[in-house]
Protein backbone atom coordinates (compact mmCIF):
# COMPACT_ATOMS: atom_id res chain seq x y z
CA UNK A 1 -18.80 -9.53 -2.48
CA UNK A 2 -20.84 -12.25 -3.54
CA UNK A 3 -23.03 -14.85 -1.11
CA UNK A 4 -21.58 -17.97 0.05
CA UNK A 5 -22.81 -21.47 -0.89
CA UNK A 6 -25.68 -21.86 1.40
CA UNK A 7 -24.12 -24.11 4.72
CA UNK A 8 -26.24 -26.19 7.16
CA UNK A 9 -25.83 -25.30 10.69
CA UNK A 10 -25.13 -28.74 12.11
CA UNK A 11 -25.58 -30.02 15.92
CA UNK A 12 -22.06 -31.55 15.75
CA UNK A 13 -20.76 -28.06 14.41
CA UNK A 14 -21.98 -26.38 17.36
CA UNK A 15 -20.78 -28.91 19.65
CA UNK A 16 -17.52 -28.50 18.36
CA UNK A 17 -17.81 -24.93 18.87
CA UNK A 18 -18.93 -25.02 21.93
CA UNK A 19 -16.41 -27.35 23.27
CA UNK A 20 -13.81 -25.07 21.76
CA UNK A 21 -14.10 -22.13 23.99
CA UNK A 22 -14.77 -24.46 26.95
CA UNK A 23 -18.45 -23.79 27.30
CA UNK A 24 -21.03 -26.87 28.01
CA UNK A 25 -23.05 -28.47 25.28
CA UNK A 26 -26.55 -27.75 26.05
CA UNK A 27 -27.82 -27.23 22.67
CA UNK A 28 -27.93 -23.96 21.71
CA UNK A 29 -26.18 -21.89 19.36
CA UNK A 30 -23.57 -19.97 21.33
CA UNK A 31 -23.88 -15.58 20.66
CA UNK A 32 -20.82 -16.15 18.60
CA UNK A 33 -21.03 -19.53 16.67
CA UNK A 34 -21.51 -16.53 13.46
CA UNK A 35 -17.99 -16.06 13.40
CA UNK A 36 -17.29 -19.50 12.28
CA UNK A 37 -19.03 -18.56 9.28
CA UNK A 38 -18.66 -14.75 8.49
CA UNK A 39 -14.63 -15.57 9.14
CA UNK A 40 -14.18 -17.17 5.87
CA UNK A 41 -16.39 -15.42 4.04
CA UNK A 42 -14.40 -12.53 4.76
CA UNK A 43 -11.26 -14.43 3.82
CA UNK A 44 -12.25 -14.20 0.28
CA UNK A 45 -11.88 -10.73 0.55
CA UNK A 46 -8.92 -10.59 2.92
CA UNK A 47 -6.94 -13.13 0.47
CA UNK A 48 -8.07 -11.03 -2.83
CA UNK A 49 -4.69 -9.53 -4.54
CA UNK A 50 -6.85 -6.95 -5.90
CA UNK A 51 -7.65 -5.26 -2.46
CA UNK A 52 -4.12 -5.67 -1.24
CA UNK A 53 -4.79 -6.09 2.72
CA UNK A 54 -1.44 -6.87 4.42
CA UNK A 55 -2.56 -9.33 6.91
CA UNK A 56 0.14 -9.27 8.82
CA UNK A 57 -0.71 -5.94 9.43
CA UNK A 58 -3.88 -5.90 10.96
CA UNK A 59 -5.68 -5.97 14.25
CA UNK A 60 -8.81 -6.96 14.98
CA UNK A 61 -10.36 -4.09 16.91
CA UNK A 62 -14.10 -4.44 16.97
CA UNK A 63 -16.97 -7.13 16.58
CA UNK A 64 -20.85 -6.96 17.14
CA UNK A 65 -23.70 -9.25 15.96
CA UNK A 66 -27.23 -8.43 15.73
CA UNK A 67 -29.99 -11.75 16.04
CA UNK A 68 -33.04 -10.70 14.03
CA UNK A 69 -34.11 -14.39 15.06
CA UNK A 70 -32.65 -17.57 17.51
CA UNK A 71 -30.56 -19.89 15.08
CA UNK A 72 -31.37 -23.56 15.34
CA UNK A 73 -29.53 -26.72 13.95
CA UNK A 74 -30.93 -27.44 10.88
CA UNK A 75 -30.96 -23.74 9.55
CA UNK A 76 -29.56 -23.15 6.14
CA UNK A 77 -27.38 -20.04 6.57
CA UNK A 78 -25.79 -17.79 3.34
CA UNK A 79 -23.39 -15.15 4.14
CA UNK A 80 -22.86 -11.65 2.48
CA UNK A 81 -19.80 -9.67 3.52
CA UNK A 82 -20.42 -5.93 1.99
CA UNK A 83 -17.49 -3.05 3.07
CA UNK A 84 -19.07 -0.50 4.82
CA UNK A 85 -16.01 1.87 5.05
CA UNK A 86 -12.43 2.48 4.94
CA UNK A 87 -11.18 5.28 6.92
CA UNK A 88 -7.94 7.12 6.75
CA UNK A 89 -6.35 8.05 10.07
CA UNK A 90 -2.92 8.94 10.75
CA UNK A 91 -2.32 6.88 7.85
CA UNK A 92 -3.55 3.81 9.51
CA UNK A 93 -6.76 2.39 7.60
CA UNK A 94 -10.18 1.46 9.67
CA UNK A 95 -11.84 -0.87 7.74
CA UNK A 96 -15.34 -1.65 8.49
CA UNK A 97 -17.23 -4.47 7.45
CA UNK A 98 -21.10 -5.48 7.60
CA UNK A 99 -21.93 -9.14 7.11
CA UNK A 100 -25.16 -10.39 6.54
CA UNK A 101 -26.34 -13.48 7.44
CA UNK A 102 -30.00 -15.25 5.83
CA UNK A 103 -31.30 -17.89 6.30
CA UNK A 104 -34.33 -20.05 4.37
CA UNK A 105 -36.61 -17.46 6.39
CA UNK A 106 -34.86 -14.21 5.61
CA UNK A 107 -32.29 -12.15 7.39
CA UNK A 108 -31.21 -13.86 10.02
CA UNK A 109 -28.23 -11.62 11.75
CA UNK A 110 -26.14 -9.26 10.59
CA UNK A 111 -22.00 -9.29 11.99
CA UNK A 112 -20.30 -5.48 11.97
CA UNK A 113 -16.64 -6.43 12.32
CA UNK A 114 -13.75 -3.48 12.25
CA UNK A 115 -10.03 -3.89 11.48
CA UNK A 116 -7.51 -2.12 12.16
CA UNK A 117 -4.83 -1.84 9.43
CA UNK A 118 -1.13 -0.31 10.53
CA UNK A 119 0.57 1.65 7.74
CA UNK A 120 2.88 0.09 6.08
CA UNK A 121 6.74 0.82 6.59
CA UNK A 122 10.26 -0.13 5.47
CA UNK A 123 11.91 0.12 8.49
CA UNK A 124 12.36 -3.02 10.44
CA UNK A 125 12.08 -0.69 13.58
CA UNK A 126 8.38 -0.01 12.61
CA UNK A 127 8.87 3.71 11.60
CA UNK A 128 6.52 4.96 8.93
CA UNK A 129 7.25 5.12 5.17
C-alpha cells in the first residue's frame, strides 16, 4: 500500500488522546497514540472493493507495537501498512498486517496488527456456506 501524507504529531492531538482513555496529560506520547494513525491508514485497505474484506465480519484479535525511538510532539510521522499474511483456517481468514511508521529520522515504530475474518455464510443462524 502506499505511504500516507506525512502528519505532524501535535501536543493537542495527544492531549486529546490521552484524555480519551482517561489517562492524565503529562506530556508524553501514550504506548498506543500509533493507533490513531496506523487505523486509517489501514482503512484504505479495509474500504478497497478490490480486496473485498467484509467488515462486519471481523474481529480484532491481536495488536503489538515496536518503539525503535520515543515519539515527541513535533515529529513528522508517514505510515506504511504492508500485508504480511493471510491464513486459511477452518475457512476463517487470519490476516496479518505490519505497519511501519518513519519519521524525519527514519523508522520510527513498526505496529503488527491481526484480524480475524469469520467465513462468510447465508444463513441468518450463522451456519457456514
Amino acid at each position: 500500500m502506499p505511504t500516507t501524507e506525512p502528519v505532524a504529531v501535535t501536543a493537542a492531538s495527544v492531549t486529546r488522546f490521552a484524555e480519551a482513555l482517561g489517562l492524565p496529560d503529562t506530556g508524553a506520547i501514550p504506548p498506543t497514540y500509533l493507533i490513531s494513525l496506523t487505523l486509517p491508514a489501514a482503512d484504505r485497505l479495509i474500504d478497497d472493493p478490490d480486496f473485498g474484506l467484509d467488515w462486519g465480519r471481523v474481529l480484532h484479535r491481536e495488536q503489538r507495537f515496536a518503539y525503535h525511538r520515543e515519539l515527541r510532539a513535533g515529529d513528522v510521522l508517514t505510515v506504511t501498512v504492508t500485508i504480511e499474511s493471510i491464513k486459511t483456517v477452518a475457512g476463517n481468514d487470519l490476516l496479518s498486517l505490519r505497519t511501519a511508521v518513519d519519521s524525519q529520522d527514519g523508522l520510527a515504530a513498526e505496529v503488527w496488527t491481526t484480524l480475524f475474518v469469520a467465513a462468510a455464510t447465508d444463513d441468518p443462524a450463522g451456519d457456514p456456506q
